[in-house]
N, C-alpha and C. Protein backbone atom coordinates (compact mmCIF):
# COMPACT_ATOMS: atom_id res chain seq x y z
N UNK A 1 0.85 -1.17 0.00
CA UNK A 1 0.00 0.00 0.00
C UNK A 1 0.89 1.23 0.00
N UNK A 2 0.52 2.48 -0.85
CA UNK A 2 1.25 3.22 -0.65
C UNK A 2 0.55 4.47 -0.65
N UNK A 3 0.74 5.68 -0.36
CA UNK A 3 -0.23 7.19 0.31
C UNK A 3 0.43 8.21 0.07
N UNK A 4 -0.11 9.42 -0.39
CA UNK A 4 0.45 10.31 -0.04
C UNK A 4 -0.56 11.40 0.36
N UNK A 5 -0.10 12.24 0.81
CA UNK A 5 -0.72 13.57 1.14
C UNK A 5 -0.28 15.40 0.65
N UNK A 6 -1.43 15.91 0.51
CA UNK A 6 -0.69 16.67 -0.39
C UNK A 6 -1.64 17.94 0.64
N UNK A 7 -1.08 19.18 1.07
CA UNK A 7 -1.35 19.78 2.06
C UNK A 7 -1.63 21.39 1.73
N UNK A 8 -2.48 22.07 1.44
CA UNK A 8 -2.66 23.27 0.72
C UNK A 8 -3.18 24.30 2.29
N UNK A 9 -2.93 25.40 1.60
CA UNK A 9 -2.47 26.34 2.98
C UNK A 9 -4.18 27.07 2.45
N UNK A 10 -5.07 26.88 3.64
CA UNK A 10 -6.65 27.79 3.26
C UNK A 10 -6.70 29.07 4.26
N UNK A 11 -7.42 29.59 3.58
CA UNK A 11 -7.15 31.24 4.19
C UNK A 11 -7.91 31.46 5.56
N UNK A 12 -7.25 31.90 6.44
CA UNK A 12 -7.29 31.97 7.62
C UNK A 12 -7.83 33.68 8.00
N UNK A 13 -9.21 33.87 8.12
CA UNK A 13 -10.04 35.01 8.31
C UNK A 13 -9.27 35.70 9.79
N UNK A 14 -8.94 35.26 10.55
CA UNK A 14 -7.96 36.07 11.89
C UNK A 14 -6.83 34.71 12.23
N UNK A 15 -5.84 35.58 13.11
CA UNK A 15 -4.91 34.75 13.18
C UNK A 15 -4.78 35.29 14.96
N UNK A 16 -4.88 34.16 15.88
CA UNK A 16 -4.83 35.32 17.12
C UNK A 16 -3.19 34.86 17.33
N UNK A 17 -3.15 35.90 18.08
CA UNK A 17 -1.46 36.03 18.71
C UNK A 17 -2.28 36.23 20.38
N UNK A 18 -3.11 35.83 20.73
CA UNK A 18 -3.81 36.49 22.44
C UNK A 18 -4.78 35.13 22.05
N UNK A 19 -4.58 34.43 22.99
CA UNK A 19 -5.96 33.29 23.21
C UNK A 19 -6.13 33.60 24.81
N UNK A 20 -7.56 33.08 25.02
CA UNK A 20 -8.03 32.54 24.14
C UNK A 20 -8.71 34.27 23.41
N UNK A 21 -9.89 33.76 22.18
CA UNK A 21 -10.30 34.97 21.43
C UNK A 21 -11.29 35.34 22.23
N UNK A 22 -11.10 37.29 21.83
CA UNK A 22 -12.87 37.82 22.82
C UNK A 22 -13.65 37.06 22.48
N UNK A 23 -14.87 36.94 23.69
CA UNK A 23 -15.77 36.00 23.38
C UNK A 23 -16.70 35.91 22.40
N UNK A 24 -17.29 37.47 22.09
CA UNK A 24 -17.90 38.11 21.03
C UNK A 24 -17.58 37.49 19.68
N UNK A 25 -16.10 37.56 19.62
CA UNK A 25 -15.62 36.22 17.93
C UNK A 25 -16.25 35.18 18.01
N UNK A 26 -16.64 34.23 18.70
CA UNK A 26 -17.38 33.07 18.77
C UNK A 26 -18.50 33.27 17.85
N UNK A 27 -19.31 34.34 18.28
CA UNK A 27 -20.57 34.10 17.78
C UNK A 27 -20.46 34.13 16.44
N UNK A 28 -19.19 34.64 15.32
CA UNK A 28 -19.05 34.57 14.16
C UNK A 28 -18.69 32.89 13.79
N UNK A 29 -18.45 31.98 14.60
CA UNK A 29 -18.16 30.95 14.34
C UNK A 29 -18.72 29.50 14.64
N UNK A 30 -19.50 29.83 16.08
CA UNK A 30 -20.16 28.92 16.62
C UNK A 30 -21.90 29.29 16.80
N UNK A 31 -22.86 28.00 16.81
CA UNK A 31 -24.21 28.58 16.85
C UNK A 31 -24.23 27.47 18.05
N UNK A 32 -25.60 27.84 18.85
CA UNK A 32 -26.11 27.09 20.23
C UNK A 32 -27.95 27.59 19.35
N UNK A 33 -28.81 26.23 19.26
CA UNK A 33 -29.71 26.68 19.19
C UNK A 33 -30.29 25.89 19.96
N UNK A 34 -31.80 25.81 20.84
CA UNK A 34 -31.81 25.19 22.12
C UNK A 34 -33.24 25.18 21.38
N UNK A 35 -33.85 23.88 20.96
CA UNK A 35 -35.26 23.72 21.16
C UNK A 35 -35.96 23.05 22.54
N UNK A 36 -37.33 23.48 22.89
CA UNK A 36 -37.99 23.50 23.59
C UNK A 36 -39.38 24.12 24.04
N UNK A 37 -39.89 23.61 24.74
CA UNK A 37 -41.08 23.88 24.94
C UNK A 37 -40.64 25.70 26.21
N UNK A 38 -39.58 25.95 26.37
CA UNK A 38 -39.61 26.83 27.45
C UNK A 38 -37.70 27.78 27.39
N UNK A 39 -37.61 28.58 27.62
CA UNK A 39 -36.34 28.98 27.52
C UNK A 39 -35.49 28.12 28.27
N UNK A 40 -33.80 27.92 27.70
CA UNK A 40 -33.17 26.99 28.73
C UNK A 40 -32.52 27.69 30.08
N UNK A 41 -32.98 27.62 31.08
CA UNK A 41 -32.53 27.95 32.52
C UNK A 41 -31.02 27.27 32.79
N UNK A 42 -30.72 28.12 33.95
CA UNK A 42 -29.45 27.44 34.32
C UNK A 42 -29.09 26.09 34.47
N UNK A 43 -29.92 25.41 34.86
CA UNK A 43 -30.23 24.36 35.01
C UNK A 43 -29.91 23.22 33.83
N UNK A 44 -30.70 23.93 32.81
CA UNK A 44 -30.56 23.32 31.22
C UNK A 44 -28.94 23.23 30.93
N UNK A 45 -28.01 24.84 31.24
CA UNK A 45 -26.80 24.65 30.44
C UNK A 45 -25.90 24.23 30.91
N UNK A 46 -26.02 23.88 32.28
CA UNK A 46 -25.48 22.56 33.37
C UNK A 46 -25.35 21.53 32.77
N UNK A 47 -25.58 21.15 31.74
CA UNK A 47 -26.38 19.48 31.21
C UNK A 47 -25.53 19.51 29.89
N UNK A 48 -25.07 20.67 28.96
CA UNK A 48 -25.11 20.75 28.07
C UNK A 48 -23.16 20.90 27.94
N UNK A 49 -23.03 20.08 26.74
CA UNK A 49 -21.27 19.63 26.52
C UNK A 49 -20.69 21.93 25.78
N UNK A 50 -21.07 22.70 25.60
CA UNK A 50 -20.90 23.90 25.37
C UNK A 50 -20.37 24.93 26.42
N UNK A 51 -20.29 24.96 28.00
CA UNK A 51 -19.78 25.29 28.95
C UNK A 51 -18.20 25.10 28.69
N UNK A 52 -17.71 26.66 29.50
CA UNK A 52 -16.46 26.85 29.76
C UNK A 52 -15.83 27.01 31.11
N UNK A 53 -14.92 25.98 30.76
CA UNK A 53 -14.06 26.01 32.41
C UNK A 53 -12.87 26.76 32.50
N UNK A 54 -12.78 28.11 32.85
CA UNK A 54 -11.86 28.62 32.75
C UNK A 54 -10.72 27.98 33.07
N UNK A 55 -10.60 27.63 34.10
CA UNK A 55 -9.32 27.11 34.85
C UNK A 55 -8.98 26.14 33.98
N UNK A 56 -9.46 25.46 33.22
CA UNK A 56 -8.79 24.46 32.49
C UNK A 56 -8.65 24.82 30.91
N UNK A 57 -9.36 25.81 30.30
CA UNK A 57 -8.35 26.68 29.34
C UNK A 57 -7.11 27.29 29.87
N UNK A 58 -7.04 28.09 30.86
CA UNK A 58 -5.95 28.40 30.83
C UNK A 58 -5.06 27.68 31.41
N UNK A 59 -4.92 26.31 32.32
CA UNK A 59 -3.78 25.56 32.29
C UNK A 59 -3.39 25.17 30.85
N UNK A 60 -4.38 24.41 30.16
CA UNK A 60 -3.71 24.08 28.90
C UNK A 60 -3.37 24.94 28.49
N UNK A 61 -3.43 26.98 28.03
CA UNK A 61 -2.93 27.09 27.14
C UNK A 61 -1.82 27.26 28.02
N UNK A 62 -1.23 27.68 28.82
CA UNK A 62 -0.53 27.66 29.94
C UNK A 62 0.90 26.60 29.68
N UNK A 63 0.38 25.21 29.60
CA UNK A 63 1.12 23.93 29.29
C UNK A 63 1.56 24.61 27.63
N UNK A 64 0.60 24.37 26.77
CA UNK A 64 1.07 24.95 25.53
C UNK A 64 2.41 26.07 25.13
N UNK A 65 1.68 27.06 25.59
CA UNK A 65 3.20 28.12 25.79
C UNK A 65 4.48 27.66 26.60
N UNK A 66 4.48 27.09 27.71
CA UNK A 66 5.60 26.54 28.30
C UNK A 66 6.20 25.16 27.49
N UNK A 67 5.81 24.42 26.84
CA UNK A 67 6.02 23.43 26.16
C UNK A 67 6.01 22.63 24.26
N UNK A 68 5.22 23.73 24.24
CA UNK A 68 5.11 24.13 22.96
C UNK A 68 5.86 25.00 21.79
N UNK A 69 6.86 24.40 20.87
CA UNK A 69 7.90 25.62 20.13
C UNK A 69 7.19 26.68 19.64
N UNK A 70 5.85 26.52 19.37
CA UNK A 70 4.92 26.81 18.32
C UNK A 70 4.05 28.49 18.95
N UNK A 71 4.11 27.58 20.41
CA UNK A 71 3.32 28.48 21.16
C UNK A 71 3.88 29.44 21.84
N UNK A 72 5.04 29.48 22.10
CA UNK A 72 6.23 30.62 22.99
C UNK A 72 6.07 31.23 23.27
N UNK A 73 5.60 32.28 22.11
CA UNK A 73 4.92 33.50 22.37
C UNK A 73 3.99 34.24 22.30
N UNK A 74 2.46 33.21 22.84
CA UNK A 74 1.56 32.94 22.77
C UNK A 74 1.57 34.17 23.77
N UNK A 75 0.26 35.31 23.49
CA UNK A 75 -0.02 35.84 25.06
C UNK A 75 -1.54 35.32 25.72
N UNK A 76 -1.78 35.19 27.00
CA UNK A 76 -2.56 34.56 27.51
C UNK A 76 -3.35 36.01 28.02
N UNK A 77 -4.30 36.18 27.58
CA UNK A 77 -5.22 37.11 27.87
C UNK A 77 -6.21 36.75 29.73
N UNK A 78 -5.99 37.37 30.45
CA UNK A 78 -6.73 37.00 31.29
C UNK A 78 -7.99 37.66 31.86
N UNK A 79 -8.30 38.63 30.95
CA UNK A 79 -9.41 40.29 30.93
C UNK A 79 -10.32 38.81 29.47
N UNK A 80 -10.23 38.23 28.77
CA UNK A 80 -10.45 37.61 27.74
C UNK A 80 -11.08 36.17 28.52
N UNK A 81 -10.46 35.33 28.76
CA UNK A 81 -10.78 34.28 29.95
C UNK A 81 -11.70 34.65 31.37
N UNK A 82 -11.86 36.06 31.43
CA UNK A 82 -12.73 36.37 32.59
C UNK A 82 -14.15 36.55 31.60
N UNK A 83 -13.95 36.68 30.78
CA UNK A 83 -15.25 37.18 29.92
C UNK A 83 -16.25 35.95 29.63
N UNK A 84 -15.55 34.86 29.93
CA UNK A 84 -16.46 33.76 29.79
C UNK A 84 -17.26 33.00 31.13
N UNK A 85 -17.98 33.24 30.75
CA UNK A 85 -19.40 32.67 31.82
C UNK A 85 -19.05 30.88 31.86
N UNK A 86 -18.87 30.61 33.68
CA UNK A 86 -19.03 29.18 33.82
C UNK A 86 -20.29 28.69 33.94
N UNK A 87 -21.08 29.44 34.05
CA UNK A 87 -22.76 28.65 34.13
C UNK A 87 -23.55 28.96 32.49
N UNK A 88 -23.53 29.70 31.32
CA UNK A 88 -23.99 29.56 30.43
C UNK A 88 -23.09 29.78 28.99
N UNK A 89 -23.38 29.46 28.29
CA UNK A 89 -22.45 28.72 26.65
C UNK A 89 -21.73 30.32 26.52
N UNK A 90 -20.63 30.06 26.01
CA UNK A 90 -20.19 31.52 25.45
C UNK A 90 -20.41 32.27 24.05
N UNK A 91 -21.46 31.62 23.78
CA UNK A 91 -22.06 32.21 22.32
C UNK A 91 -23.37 32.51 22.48
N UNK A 92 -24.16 33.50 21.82
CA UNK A 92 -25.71 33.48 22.15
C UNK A 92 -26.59 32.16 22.19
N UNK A 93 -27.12 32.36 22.34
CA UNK A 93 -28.31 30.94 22.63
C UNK A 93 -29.58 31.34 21.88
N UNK A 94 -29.40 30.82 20.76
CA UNK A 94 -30.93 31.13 20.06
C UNK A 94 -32.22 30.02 20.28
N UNK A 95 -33.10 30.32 21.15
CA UNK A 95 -34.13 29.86 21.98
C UNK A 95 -35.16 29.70 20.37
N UNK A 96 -35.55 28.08 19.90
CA UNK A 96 -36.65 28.06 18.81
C UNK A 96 -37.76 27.40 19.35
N UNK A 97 -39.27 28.03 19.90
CA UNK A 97 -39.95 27.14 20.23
C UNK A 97 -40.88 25.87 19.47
N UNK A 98 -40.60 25.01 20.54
CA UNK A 98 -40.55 23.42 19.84
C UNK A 98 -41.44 22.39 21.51
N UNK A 99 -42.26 22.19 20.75
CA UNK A 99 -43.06 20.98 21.59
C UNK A 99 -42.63 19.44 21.45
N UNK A 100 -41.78 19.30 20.46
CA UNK A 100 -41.46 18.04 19.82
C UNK A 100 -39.92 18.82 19.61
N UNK A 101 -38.85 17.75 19.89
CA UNK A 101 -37.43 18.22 19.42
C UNK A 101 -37.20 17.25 18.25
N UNK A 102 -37.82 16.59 17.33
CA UNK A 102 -38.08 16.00 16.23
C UNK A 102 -38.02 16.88 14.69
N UNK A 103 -37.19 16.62 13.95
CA UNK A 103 -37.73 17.19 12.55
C UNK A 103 -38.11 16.23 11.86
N UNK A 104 -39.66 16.41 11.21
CA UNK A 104 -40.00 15.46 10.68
C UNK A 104 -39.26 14.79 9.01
N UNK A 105 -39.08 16.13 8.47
CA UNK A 105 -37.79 15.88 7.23
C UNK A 105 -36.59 15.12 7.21
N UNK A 106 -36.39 14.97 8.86
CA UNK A 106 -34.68 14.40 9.19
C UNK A 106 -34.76 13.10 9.78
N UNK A 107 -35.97 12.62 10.11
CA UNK A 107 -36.53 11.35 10.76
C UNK A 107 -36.43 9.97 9.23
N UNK A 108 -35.87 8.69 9.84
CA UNK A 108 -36.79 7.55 9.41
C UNK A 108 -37.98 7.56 9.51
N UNK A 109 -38.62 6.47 8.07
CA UNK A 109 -39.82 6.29 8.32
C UNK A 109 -40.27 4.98 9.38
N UNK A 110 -39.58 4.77 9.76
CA UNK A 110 -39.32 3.68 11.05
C UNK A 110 -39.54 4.33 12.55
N UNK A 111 -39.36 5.67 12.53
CA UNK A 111 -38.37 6.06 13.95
C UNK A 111 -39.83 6.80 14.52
N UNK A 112 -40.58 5.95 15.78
CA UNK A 112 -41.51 6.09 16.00
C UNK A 112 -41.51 6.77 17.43
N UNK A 113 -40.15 7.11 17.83
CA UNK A 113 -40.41 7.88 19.33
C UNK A 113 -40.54 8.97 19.20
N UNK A 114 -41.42 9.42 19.94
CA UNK A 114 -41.91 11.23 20.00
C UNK A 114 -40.89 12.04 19.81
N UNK A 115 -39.52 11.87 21.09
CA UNK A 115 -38.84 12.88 20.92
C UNK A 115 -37.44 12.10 21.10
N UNK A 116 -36.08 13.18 20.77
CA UNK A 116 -35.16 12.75 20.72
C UNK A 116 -34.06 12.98 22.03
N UNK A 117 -33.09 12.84 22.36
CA UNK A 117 -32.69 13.56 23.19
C UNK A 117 -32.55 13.04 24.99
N UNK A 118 -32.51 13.86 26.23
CA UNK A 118 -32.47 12.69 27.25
C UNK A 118 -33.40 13.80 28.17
N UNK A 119 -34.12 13.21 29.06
CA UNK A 119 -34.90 14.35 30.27
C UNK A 119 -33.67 14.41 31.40
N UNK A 120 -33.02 13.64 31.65
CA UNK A 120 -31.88 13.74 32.56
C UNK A 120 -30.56 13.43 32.29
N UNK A 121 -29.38 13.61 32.85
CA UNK A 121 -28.24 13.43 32.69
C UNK A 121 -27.29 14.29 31.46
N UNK A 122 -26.47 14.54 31.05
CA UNK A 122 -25.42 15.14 30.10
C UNK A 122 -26.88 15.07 29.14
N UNK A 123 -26.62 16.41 27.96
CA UNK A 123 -27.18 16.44 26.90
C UNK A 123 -26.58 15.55 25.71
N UNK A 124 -26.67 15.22 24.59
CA UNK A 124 -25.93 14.48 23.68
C UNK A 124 -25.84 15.91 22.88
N UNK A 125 -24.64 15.99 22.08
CA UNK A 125 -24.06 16.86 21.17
C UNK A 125 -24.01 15.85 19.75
N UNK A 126 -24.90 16.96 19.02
CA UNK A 126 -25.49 16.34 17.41
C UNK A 126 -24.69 17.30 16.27
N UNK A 127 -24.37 16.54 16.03
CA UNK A 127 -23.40 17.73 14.12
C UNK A 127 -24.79 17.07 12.90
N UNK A 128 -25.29 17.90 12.47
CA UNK A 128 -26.35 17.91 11.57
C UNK A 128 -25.61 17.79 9.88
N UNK A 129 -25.52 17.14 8.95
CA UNK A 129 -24.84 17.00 8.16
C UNK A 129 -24.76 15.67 6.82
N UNK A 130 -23.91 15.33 6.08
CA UNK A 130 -23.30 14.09 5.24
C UNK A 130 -22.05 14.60 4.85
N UNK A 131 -21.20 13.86 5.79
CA UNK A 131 -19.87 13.49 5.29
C UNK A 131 -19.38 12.42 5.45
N UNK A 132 -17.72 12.82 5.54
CA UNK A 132 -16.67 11.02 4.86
C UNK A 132 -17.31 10.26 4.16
N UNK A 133 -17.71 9.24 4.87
CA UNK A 133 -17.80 7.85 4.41
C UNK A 133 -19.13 7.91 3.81
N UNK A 134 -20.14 8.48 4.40
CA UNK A 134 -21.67 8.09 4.20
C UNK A 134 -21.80 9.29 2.76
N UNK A 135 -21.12 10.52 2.50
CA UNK A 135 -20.98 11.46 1.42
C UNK A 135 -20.71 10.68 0.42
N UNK A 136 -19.22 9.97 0.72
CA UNK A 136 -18.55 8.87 -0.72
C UNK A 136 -19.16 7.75 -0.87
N UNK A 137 -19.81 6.89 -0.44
CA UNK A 137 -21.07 6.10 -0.52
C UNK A 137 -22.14 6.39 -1.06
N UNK A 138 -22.93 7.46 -1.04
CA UNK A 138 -23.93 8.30 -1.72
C UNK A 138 -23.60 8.77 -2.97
N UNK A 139 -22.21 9.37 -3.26
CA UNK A 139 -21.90 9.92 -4.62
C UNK A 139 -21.30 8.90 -5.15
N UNK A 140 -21.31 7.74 -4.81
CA UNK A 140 -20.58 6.29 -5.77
C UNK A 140 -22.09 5.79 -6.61
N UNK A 141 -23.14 5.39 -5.40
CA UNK A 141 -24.39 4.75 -5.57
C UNK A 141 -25.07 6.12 -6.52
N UNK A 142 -25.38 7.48 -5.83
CA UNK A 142 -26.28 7.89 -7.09
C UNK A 142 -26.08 9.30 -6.84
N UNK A 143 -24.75 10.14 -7.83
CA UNK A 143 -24.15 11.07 -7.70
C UNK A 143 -25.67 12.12 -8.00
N UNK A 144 -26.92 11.95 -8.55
CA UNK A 144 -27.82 12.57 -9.06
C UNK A 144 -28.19 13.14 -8.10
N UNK A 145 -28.61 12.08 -6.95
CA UNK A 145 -29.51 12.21 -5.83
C UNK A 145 -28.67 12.89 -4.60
N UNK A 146 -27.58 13.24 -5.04
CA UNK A 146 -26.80 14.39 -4.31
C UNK A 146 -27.03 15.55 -4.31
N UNK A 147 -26.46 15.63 -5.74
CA UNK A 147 -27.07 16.99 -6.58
C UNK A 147 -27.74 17.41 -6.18
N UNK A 148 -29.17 16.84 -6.26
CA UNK A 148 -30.85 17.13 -5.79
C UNK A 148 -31.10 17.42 -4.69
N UNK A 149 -30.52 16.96 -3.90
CA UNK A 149 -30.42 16.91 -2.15
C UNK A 149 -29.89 18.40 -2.38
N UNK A 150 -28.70 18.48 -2.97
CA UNK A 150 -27.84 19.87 -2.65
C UNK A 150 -29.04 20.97 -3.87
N UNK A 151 -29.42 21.20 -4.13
CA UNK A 151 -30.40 21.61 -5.24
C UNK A 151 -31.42 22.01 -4.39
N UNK A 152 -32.25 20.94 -3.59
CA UNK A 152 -33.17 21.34 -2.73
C UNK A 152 -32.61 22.25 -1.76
N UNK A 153 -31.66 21.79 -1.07
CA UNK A 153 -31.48 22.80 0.05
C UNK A 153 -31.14 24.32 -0.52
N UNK A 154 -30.43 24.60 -1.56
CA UNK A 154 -30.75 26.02 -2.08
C UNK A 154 -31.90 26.37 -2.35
N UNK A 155 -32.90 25.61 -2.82
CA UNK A 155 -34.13 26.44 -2.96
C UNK A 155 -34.52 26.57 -1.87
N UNK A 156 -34.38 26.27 -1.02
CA UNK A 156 -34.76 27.06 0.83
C UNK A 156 -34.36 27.44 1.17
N UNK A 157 -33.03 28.03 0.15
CA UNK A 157 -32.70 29.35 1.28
C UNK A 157 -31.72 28.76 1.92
N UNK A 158 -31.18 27.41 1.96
CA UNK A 158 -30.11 26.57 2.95
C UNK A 158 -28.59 27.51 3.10
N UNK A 159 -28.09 27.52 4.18
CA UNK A 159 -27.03 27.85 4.55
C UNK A 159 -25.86 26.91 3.92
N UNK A 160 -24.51 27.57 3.35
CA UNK A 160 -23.59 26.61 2.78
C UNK A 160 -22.21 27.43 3.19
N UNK A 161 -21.17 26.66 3.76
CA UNK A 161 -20.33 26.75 3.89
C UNK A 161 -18.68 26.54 3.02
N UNK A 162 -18.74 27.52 2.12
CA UNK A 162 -17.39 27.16 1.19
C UNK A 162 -16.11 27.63 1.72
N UNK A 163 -14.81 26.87 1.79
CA UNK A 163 -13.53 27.11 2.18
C UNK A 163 -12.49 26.89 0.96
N UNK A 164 -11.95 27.95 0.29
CA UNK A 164 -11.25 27.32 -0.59
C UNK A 164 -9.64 27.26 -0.14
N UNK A 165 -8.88 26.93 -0.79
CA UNK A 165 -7.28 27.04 -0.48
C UNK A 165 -6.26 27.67 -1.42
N UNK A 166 -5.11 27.72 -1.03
CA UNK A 166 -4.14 27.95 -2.15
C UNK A 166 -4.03 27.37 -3.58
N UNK A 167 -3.48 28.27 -4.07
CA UNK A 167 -3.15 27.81 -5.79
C UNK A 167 -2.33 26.52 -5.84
N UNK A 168 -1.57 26.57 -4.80
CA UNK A 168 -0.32 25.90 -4.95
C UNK A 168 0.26 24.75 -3.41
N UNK A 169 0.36 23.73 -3.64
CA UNK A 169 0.58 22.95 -2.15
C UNK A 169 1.83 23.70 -1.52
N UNK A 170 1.42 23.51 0.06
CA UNK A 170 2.74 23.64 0.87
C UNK A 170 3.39 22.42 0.74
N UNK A 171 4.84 23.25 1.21
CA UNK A 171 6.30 22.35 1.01
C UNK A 171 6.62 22.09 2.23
N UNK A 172 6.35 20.30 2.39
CA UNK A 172 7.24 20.20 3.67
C UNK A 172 9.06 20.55 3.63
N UNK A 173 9.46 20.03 2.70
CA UNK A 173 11.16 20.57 2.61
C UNK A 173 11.70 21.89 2.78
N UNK A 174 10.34 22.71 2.52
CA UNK A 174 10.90 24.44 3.14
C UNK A 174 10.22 24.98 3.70
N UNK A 175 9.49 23.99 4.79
CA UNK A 175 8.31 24.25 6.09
C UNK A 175 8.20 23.08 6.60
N UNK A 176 9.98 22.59 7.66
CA UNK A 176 9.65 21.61 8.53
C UNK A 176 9.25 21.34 9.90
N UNK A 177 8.30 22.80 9.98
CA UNK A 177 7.37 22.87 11.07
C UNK A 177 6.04 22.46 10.86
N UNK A 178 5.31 22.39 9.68
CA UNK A 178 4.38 21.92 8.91
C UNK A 178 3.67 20.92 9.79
N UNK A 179 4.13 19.99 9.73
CA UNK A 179 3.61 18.87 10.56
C UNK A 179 3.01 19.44 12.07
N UNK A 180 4.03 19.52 12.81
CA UNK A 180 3.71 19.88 14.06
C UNK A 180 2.77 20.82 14.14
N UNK A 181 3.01 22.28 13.17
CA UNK A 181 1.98 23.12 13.48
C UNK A 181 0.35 22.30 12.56
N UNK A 182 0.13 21.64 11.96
CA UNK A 182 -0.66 20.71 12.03
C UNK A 182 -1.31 20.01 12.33
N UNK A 183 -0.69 19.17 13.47
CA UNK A 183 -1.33 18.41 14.16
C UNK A 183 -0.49 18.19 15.58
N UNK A 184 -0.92 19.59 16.51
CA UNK A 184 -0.38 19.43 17.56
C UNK A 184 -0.36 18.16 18.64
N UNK A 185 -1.34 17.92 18.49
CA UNK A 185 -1.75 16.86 19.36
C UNK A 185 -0.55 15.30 19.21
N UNK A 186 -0.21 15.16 18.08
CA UNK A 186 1.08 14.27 17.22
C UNK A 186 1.68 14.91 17.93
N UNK A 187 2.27 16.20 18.01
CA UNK A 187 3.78 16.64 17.70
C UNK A 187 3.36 17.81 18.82
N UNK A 188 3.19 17.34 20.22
CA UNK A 188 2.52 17.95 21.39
C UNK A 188 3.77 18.96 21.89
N UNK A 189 4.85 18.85 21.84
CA UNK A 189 5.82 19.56 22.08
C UNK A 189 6.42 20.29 20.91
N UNK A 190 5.90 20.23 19.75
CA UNK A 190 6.22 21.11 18.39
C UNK A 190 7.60 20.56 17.92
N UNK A 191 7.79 19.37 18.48
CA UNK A 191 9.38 18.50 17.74
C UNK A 191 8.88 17.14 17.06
N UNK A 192 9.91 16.84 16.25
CA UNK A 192 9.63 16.01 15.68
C UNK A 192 8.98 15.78 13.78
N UNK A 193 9.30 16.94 13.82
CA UNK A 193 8.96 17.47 12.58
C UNK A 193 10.16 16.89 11.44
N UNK A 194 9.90 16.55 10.10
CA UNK A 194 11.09 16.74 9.38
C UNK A 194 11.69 17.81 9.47
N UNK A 195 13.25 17.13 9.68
CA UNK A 195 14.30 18.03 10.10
C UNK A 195 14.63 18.30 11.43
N UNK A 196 14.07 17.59 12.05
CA UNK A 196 14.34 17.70 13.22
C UNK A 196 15.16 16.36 14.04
């Protein structure tokens, strides 16, 4: 078996040098929409995987800058980290009222329980979508019925997300930080990179 990878540099709308970002940037990037029969109380965002723990952003970025080549001179905002609320999400919360947390468009015709979701314990966190595997499966079997799918959702008005990239691939041979700044989590101390 043999692989390669080929790595194109996509344009990056801010670049922070201060993490974490004011909280206010979020809302350009992240949505919280909360159906229900009632607004969500404190209570509700207790439950919900979207809460911020300060103290444990800033150890990690903390660890990061001290350990990290990448991160050095990272500045750690702490007027920025106070701005985030430990009892509710740090992005607005758009409240849609809903008696049923069901869409009937997004359901099997099998799937006969009222509602989705849990009355107690952690909330479950849902990504609404078709990708990897179940995308390349669909456009093998019937590239039409993609189309159409993607066809319909413009005629409603559907929200779409395009990212394009460079003209031209990055060079690992004259960017052998590439990797690491990549995939920190691999290369957790920013070594180990070709050339290193």
């Amino acid at each position: 078996m043999k692989a390669n990878a080929v790595c194109f540099a996509i344009p990056q709308p801010k670049v922070y040098n201060v993490l974490p970002p004011p909280r206010e940037d979020l809302d350009e990037v992240l949505a919280f929409i909360y159906l229900g029969p009632s607004k969500p109380n404190p209570e509700d965002f207790k439950r919900t995987p979207f809460l911020v723990r300060r103290n444990k952003v800033a150890e990690a970025l903390n660890w990061l800058k001290l350990n990290h080549i990448d991160y050095a001179d990272l500045e750690i905002s702490q007027k920025n980290l106070e701005a985030y609320s430990e009892d509710s999400p740090p992005v607005e919360v758009d409240f849609q009222l809903s008696h049923i947390n069901k869409q009937a468009e997004s359901s099997a015709v099998n799937d006969v329980e009222e509602d989705e979701g849990t009355a107690e314990g952690h909330c479950p966190f849902v990504v609404h979508g078709i990708t990897g595997e179940k995308l390349d499966q669909l456009m093998q079997e019937n590239p039409k019925k993609v189309r159409a799918m993607a066809v319909q959702h413009f005629k409603k008005n559907g929200k779409v997300l395009g990212i394009g990239h460079a003209e031209k691939p990055e060079s690992l041979y004259n960017n052998p930080q590439l990797y690491p700044q990549m995939f920190p989590w691999l290369f957790p101390y920013g070594f180990g990179g070709i050339g290193n």
